[in-house]
Structures are given as structure tokens and as C-alpha cells.
Protein backbone atom coordinates (compact mmCIF):
# COMPACT_ATOMS: atom_id res chain seq x y z
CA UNK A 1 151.46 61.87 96.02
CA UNK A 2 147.74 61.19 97.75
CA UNK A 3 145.02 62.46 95.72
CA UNK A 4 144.47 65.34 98.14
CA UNK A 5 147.94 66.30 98.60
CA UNK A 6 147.91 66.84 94.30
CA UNK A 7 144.91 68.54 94.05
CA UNK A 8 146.25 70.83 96.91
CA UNK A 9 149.20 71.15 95.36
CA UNK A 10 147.49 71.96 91.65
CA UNK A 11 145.26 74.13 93.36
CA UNK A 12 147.59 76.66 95.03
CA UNK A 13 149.72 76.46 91.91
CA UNK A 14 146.18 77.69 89.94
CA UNK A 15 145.99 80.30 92.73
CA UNK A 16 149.61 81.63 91.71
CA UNK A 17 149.00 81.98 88.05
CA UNK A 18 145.98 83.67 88.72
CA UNK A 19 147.65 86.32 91.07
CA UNK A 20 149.84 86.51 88.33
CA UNK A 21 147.39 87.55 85.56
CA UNK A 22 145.97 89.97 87.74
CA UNK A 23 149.46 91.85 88.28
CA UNK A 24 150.07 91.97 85.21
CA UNK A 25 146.61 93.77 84.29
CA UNK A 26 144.41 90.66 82.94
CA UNK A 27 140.71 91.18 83.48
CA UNK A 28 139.51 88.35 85.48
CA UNK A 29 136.89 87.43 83.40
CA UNK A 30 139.41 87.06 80.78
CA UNK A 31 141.45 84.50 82.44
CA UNK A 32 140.39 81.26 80.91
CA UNK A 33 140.96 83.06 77.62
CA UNK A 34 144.16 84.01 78.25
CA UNK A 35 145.35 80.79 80.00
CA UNK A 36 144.06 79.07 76.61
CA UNK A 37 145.68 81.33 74.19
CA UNK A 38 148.81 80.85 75.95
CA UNK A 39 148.33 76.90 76.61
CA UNK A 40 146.71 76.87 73.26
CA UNK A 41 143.83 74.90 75.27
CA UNK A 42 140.03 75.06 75.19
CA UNK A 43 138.40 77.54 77.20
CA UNK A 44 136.43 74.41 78.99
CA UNK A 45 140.53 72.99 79.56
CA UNK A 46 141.72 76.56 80.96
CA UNK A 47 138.65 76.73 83.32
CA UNK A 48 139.29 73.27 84.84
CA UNK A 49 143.39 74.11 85.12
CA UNK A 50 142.37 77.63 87.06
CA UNK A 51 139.12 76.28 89.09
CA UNK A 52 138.86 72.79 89.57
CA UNK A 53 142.74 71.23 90.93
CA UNK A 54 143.62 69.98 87.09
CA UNK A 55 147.37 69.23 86.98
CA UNK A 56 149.95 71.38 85.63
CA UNK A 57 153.29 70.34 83.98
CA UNK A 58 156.28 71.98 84.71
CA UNK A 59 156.29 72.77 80.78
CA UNK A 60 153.06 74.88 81.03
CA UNK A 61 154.49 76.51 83.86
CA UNK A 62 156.96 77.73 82.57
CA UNK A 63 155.12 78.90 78.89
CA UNK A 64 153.11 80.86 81.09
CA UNK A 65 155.77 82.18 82.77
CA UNK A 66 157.73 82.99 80.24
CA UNK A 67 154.94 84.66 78.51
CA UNK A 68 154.97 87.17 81.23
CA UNK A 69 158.75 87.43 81.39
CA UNK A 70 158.82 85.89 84.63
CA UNK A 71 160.25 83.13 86.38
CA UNK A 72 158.59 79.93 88.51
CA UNK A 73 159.62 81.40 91.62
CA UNK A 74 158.68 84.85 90.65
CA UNK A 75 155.08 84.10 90.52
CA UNK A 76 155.12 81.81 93.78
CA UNK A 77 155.78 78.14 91.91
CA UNK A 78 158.76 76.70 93.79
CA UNK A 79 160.98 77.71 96.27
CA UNK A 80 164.32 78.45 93.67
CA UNK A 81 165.81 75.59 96.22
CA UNK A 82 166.54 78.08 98.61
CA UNK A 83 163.83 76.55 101.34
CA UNK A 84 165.70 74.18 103.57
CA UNK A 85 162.52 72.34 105.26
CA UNK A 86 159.74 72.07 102.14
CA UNK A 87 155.63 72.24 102.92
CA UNK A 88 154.66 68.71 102.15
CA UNK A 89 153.61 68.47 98.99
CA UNK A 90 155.49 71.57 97.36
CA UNK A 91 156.94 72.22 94.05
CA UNK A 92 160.89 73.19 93.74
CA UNK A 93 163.41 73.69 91.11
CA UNK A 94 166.20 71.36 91.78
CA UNK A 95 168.52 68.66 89.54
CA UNK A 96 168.00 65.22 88.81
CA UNK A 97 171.50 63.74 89.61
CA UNK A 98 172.66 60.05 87.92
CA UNK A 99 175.54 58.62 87.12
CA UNK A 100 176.81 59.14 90.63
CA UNK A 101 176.97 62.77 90.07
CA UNK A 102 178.15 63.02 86.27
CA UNK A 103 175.18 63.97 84.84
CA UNK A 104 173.00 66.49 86.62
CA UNK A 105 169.70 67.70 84.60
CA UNK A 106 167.26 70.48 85.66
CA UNK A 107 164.15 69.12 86.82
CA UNK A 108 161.20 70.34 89.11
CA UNK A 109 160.34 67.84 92.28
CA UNK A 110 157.44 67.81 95.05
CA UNK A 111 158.77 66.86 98.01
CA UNK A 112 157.35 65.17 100.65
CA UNK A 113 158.43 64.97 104.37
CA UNK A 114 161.47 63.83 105.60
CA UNK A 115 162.46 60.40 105.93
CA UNK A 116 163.24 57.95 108.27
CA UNK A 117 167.24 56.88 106.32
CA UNK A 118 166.02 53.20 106.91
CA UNK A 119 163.01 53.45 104.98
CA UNK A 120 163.74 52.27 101.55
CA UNK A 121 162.90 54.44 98.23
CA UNK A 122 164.46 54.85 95.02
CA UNK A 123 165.09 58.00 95.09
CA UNK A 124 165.38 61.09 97.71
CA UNK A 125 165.78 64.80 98.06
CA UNK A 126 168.33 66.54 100.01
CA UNK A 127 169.35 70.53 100.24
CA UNK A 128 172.61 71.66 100.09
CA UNK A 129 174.17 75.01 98.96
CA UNK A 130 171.33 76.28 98.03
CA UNK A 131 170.33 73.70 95.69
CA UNK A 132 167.81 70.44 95.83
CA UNK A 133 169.18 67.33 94.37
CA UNK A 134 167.36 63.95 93.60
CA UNK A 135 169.65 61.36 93.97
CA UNK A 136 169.73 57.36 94.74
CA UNK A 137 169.86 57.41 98.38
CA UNK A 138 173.16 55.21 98.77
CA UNK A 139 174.63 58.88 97.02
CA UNK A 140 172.60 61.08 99.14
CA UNK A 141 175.66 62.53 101.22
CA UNK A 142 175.23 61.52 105.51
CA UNK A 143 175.07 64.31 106.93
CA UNK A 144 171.98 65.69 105.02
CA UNK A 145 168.62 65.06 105.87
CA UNK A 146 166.56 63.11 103.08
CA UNK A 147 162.80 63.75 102.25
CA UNK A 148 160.52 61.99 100.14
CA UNK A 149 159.79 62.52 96.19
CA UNK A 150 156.35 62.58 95.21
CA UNK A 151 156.46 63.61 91.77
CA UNK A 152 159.26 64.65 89.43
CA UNK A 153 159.58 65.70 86.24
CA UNK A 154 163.02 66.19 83.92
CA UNK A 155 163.19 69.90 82.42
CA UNK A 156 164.62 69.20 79.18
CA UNK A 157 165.18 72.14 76.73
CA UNK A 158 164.66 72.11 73.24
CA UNK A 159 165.28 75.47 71.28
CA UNK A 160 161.50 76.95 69.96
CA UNK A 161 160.20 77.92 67.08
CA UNK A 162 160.44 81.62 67.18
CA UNK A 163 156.95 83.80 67.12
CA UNK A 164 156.03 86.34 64.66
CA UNK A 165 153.51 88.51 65.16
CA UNK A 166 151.19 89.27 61.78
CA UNK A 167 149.31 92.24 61.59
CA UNK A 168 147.14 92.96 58.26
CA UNK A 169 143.36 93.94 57.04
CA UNK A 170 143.39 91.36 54.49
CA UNK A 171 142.38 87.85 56.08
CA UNK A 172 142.77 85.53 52.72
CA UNK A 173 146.34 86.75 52.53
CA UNK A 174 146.90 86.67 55.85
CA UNK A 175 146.26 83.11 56.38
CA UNK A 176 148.51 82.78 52.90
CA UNK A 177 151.25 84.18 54.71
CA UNK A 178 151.00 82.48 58.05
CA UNK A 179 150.14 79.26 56.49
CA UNK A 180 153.89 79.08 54.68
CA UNK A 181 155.49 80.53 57.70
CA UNK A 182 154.06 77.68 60.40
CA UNK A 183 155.04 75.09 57.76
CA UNK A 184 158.68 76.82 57.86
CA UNK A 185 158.70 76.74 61.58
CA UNK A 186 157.71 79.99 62.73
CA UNK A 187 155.01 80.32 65.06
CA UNK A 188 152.75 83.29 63.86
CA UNK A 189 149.70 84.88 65.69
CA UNK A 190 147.69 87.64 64.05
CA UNK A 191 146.08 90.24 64.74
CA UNK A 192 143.65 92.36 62.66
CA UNK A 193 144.11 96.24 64.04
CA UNK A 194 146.83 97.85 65.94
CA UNK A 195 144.40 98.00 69.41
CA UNK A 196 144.81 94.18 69.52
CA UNK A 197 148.46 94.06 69.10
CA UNK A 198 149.33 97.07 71.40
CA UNK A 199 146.88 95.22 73.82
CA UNK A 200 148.53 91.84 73.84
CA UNK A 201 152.19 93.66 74.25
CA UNK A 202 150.59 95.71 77.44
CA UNK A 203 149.62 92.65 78.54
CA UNK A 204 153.19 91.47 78.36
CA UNK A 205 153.25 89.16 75.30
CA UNK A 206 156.82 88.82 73.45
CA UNK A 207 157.27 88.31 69.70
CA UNK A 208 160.69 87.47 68.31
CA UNK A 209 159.50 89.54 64.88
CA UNK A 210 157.29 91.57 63.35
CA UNK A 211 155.16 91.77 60.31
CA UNK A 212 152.93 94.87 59.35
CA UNK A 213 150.98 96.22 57.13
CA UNK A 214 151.98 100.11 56.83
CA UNK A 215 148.42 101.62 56.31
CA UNK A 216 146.67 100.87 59.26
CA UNK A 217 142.61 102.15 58.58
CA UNK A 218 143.27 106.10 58.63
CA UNK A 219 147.20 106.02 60.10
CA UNK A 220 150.65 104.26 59.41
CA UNK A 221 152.33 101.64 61.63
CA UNK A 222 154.96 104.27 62.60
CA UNK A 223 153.24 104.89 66.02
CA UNK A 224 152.87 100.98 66.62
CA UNK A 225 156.77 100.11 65.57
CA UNK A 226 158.12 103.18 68.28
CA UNK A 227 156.03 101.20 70.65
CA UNK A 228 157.80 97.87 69.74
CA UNK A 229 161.43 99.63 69.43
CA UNK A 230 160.87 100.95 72.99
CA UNK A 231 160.22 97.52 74.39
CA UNK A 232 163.19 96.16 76.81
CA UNK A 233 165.18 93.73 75.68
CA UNK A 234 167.05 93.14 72.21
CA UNK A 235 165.76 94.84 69.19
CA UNK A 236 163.84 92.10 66.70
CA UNK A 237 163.28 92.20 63.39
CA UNK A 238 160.80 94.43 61.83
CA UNK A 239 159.08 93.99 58.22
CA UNK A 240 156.69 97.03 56.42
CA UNK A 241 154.33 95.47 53.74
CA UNK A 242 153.00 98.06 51.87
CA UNK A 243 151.22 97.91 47.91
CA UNK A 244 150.72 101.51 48.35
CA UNK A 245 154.28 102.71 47.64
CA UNK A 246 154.68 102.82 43.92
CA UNK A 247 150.89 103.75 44.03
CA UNK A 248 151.75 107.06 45.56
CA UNK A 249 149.39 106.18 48.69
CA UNK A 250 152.46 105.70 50.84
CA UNK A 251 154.56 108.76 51.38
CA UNK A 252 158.10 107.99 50.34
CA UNK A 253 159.46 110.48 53.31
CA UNK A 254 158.02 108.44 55.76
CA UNK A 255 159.20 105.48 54.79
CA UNK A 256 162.54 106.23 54.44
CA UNK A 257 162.45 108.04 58.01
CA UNK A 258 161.22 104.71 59.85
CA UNK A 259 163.97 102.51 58.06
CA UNK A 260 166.62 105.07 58.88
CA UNK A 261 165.12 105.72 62.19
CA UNK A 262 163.35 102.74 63.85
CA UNK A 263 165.58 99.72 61.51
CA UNK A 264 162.78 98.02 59.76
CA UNK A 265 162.58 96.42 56.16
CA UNK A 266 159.89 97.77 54.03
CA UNK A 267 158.80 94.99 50.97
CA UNK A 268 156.19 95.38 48.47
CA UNK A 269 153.21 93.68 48.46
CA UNK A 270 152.49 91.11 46.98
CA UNK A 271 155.44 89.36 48.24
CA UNK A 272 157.04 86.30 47.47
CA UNK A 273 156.31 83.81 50.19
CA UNK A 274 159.08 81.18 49.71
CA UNK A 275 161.31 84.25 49.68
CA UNK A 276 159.92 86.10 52.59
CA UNK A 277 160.03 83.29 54.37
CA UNK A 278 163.76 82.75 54.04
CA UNK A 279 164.53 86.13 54.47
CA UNK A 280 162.58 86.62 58.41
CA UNK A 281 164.15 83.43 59.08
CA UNK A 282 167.67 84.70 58.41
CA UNK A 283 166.83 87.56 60.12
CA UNK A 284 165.65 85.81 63.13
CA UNK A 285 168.78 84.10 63.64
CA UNK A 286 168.02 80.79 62.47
């Protein structure tokens, strides 16, 4: 791909996630935050993705996609192979095809314009039933027209970590807490008051589990966890930390109502880490 065809290219696919953010409510000024929290990149690194042509991988496409529980084509990245005759230059979703059509992995390819069959390449792209294939052009079928490739790049999927969302007053234990739980493979990202979580779930955020502290400043959590059980999608895990139960701070009645009523796990403070840790990840499914 020419310089200026790629920074095109990068440039409309900035314009995309942008239009995304801003359907899905994200100040513009907070962009470049956002892009970084999600990229886990620099502010400087965000800016220069969103403003200035820097590449994009397929990966961080999809992160920030997925993020936003959309899909590439959703937010204008690709075509979903259903475009026949590409814009040079543009990004689809298609498979890589080898071993003359044994193998066939997803992938995401730029084509180019369409070639002349004599002209020889390694590799071309060619539409049929709906779906763009990148074959070696000796198994490109006749009858289809070829176009160039100028970039490609193999989707391969590896099963993530799943993310936890941590929500307590107290930083040192906090960062205890997260600090066993990222070394057990469990992505965590906290948050210090309820605002910041409900914010980052209006936003569109998704957390495979939960773990909250059940006095909150002056209320309980029990507003917060009817916001997460009325999320769509599968019900995840939910875990109460509270020290105030056996103190008498905690009202027994209400705890009992949110574990009959909104499954959650309540657990005493201070908990045993190893423990804990075994315990979310057994109820996460791993």
C-alpha cells in the first residue's frame, strides 16, 4: 500500500471510531482518554491514532469494538464481504485460504484494484457468495475477477482473560486485591465510587464480574447491582464485601434480600485472597 493510500485508509478508519464514540455518548474532549483506556495507550498514542493517520491493527479494532458491543462493520470498518467492487485501499473481513482450500482462517485484507490475471502476485482477492477470499492465484477460481492485496493480517483468536470490575473506598486494599487477581489472570479495573462505575457501564463498558464493597459513602450497592442485573446479556457473577456485617453496620435484611433477589455472594472482609481468587475464577467459568 502507497504511503497515501495508508494514511487514507488509517484516517477514515480514525474517522469511524470517532463517530462511534460519539453515538455512544463519549464527550469529544474525552476521546483520547477513552481510546487509551481501552487501547491501554498514552494519551499522546490515542491522539496520534484519532488525529494524525497512525495505523490501526485489526486487533485494536476489534477491542474497541467489542468494548462497545459492536462489530467492524457496525461502526463502518469493512464491508462484512458483502461489497463486490472494493474502494481502493479499503478494509474487509474475509479468509485467508491455504492448503488449496483446507485450511481457511479469518483475516481482515485491504484490497486494491483489480488485476490484470497476467500480472504476477502472490496472492489475490476474489468475492464470491458473499465472502472475500485470499488465495494463491493459480486457486483463485476463472471466472472471478482478482484484485490486488495491499495489506493483510490473520485474525487469530485466543480466549481472554476475563475483566472484573473492583469497586472499594479503601485504595491499599484495593491494589491488594487486584494485585493477586492480575497475577491469577483476571483483568481488574477499579473504580473508587459508584458515579464512575455506573458511568463507564452507560458508556457501554462490559465486565465479566463484579466486586463491591456494600457501604457505598451514605448508601448500599443494592441500587448499583439492579443496574448491573438489568444489563442485556448473561447474568455474571456478583461478590458483596462487607466488614460491617457482624458489626451490626450492615442490616442483615438487606443482605439476605439482594442474595435471594439479585444472586450475589456476600463475603466478609478481610478476605482471603488466594481463596477469593479461586472462588471468582470458578465462578467465572474458568
Amino acid at each position: 500500500m502507497l504511503p497515501s493510500e495508508q494514511n487514507s485508509s488509517s484516517q477514515s478508519i480514525a474517522a469511524a471510531v470517532k463517530d462511534l464514540m460519539r453515538r455512544k455518548q463519549v464527550p469529544e474532549r474525552q476521546h483520547g482518554k477513552k481510546l487509551g483506556e481501552i487501547l491501554n495507550l498514552s494519551y499522546s498514542q490515542a491522539h496520534r491514532k484519532l488525529n494524525t493517520g497512525a495505523n490501526w491493527t485489526i486487533a485494536q479494532l476489534q477491542q474497541v469494538a467489542e468494548h462497545f458491543g459492536e462489530s467492524l462493520v457496525s461502526i463502518g470498518v469493512g464491508d462484512g464481504g458483502r461489497g463486490a467492487a472494493p474502494t481502493p485501499g479499503a478494509m474487509v473481513e474475509g479468509r485467508f485460504v491455504v492448503a488449496a482450500g483446507q485450511y481457511e482462517y479469518p483475516c481482515a485484507a485491504w484490497i486494491g484494484d483489480q488485476l490484470n490475471t497476467a500480472r504476477r502476485v502472490d496472492l489475490v482477492a476474489y468475492h464470491a457468495d458473499g465472502i472475500w477470499r485470499i488465495v494463491d492465484p493459480a486457486q483463485c477460481p476463472a471466472n472471478s475477477a482478482q484484485y490486488k492485496l495491499n495489506r493483510l493480517e490473520i485474525i487469530l483468536k485466543h480466549p481472554e482473560a476475563p475483566r472484573v470490575a473492583i469497586l472499594g473506598d479503601k485504595r491499599e486494599s484495593v491494589e491488594l486485591m487486584c494485585g493477586v487477581l492480575d497475577e491469577s489472570g483476571i483483568r481488574t479495573t477499579t473504580f473508587q465510587n459508584a458515579t464512575a462505575l455506573e458511568r463507564t457501564l452507560h458508556e457501554g463498558a462490559k465486565f465479566d464480574g463484579y466486586v463491591l464493597d456494600w457501604i457505598l459513602g451514605p448508601r448500599t450497592a443494592e441500587g448499583l447491582i439492579k443496574q448491573i442485573r438489568f444489563l442485556p446479556g448473561p447474568a455474571v457473577p456478583v461478590f458483596v464485601l462487607t466488614e460491617e456485617a457482624s458489626s451490626g453496620q450492615a442490616d442483615q435484611e438487606e443482605l439476605a434480600r439482594v442474595i435471594i433477589q439479585l444472586d450475589v455472594k456476600v463475603r466478609e472482609k478481610p478476605v482471603r485472597l488466594r481463596t477469593f481468587s479461586a472462588e471468582l475464577h470458578k465462578s467465572l467459568g474458568d
